[in-house]
Protein backbone atom coordinates (compact mmCIF):
# COMPACT_ATOMS: atom_id res chain seq x y z
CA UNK A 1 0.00 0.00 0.00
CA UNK A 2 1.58 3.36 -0.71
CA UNK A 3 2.64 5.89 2.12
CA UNK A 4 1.47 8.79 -0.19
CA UNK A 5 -1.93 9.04 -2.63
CA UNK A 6 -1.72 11.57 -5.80
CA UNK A 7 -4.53 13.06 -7.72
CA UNK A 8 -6.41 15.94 -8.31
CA UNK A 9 -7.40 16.57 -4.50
CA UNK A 10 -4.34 15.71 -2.82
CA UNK A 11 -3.00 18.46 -5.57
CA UNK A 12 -5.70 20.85 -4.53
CA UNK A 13 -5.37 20.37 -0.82
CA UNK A 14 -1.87 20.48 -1.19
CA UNK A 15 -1.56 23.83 -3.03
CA UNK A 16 -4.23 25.22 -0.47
CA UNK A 17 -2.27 24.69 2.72
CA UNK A 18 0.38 26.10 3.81
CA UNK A 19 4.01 25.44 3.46
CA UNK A 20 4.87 22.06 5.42
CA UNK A 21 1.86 21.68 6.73
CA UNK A 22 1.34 17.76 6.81
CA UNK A 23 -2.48 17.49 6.67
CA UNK A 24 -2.36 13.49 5.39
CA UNK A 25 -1.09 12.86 9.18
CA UNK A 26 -3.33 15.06 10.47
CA UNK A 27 -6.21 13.50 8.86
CA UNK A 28 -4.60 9.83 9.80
CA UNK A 29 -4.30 10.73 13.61
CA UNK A 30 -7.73 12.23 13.62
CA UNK A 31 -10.01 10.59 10.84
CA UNK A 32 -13.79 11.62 11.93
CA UNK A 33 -13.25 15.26 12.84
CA UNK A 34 -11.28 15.63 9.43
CA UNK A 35 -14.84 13.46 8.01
CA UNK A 36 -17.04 15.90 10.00
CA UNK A 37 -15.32 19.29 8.93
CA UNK A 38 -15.41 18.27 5.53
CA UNK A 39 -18.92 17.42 5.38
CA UNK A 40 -19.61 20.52 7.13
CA UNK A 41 -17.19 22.62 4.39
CA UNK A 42 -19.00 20.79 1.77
CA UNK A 43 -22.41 21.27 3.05
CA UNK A 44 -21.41 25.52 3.42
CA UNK A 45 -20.03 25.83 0.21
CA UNK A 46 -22.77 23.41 -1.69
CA UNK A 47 -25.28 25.65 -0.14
CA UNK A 48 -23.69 29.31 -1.27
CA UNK A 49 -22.12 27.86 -4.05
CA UNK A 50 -23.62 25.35 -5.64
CA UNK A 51 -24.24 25.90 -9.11
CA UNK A 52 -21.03 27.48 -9.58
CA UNK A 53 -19.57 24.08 -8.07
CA UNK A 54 -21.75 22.33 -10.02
CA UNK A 55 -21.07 23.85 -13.59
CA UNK A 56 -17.10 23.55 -13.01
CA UNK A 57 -16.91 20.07 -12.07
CA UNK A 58 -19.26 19.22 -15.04
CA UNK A 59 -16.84 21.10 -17.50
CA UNK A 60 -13.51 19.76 -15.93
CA UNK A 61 -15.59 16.03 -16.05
CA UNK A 62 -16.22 16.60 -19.83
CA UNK A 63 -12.54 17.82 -20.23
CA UNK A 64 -11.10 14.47 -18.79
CA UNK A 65 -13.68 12.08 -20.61
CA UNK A 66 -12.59 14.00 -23.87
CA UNK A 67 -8.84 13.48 -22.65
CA UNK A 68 -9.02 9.89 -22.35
CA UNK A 69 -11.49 9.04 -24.99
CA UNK A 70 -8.29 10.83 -27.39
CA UNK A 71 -5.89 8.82 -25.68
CA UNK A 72 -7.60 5.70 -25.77
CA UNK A 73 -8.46 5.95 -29.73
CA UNK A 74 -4.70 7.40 -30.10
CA UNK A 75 -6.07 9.90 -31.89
CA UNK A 76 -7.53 13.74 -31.52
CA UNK A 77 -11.47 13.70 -32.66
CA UNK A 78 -13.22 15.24 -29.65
């Protein structure tokens, strides 16, 4: 199993936080308040947000989809 997960949120939380701030061992040592604050952030920012959230994660969806469609066909046609 490895120590250290990459993708798009890890990027995100990463780039969000400040500099040497470990928040992967501060979500390890304390699992369900890190669970419950990001519900809560979730349920704050769905509620003032939410369409806005909503149309950018559709976009950046279609985006990938289109990315790996290309990649998958080897070829550019979307």
């Amino acid at each position: 199993m490895p120590t250290s997960v990459s993708g798009t949120g890890y990027d995100l939380v990463d780039e969000l936080m400040p500099e040497g701030f470990d928040w992967e061992n501060l979500v390890r040592t304390y699992p369900i308040p890190a669970l419950l604050l990001a519900g809560i952030g979730g349920f704050l920012l769905g509620r003032q947000r939410g369409p806005a959230v909503l149309r950018a994660l559709s976009l950046f969806a279609a985006a990938e989809v289109s990315k790996n469609v290309n990649v998958i066909l080897g070829q550019e046609i979307l």
